[in-house]
Protein backbone atom coordinates (compact mmCIF):
# COMPACT_ATOMS: atom_id res chain seq x y z
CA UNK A 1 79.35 -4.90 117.71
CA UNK A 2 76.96 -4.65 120.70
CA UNK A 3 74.55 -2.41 119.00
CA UNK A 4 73.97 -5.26 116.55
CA UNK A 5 73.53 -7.50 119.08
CA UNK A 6 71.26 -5.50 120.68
CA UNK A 7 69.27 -4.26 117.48
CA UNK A 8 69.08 -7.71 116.20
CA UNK A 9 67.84 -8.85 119.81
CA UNK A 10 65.29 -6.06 119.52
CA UNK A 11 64.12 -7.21 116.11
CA UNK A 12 63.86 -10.89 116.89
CA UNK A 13 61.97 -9.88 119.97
CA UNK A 14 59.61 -7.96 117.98
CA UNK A 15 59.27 -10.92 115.75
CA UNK A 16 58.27 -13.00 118.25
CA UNK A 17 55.57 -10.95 119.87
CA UNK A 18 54.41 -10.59 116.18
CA UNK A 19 53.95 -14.23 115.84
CA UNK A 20 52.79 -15.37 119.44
CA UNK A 21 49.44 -13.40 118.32
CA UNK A 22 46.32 -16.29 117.24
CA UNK A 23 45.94 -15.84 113.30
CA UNK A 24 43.89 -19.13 112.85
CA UNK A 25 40.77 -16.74 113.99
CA UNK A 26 39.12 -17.05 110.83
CA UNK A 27 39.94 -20.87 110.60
CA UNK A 28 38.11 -20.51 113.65
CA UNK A 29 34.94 -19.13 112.59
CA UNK A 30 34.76 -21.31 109.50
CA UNK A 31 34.35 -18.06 107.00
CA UNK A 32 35.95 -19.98 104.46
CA UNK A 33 35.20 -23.51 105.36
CA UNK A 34 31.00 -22.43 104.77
CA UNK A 35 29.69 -21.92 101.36
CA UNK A 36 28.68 -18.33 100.53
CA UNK A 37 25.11 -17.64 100.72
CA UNK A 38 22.61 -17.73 97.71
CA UNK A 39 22.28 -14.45 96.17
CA UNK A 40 18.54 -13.49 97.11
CA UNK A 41 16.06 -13.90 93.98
CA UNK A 42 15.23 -10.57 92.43
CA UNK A 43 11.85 -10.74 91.27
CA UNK A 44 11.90 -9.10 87.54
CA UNK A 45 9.22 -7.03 86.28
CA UNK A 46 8.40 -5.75 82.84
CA UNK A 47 8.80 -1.72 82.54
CA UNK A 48 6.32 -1.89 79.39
CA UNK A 49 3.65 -4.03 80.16
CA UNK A 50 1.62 -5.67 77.20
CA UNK A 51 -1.77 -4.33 76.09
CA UNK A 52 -5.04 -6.29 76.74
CA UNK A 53 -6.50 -7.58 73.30
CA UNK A 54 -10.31 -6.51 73.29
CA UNK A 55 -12.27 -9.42 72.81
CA UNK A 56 -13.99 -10.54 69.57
CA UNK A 57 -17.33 -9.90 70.26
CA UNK A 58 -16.88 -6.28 70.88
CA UNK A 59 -15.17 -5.53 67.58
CA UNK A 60 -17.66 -7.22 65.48
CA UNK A 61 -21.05 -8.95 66.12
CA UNK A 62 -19.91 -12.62 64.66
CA UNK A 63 -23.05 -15.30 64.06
CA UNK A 64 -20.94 -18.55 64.11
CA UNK A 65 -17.53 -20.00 63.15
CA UNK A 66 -17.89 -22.43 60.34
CA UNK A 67 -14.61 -24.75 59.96
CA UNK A 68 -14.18 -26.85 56.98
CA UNK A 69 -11.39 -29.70 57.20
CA UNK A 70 -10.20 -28.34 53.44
CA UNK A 71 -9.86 -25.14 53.70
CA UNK A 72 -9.63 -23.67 57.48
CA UNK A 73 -12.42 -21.49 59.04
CA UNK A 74 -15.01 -19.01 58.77
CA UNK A 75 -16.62 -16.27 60.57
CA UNK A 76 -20.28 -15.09 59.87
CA UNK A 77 -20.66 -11.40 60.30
CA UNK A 78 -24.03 -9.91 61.42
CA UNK A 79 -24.64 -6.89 59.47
């Protein structure tokens, strides 16, 4: 009967030197009280990138651009 008062002594002991120990350190730092940080903005770029049109004048040699209201426009070609 006095080894269970002695284990159970032991245990309640341990107990208590469990629980005299300061848990409310991360109360203390605020890590959960803050907001968590903004993820940091990955700048995206393109693997293909898109190919340059040439410009007009270097396919064809164009004289003017005629546009009628009717029926759209018109290019005159140098030949």
């Amino acid at each position: 009967m006095s080894r269970k008062i002695v284990i159970s002594g032991l245990l309640g002991f341990t107990f208590l030197l469990y629980g005299a120990q300061d848990y409310s350190i991360i109360l203390k730092r605020n890590i959960f009280a803050e907001p968590p940080p903004k993820p940091p903005v990955v700048e995206k770029t393109p693997i293909l990138k898109p190919l340059t049109h040439p410009s007009f004048n270097i396919l064809i040699d164009s004289a003017g651009i005629i546009y009628v209201p009717d029926g759209g426009c018109f290019v005159v070609v140098k030949s």
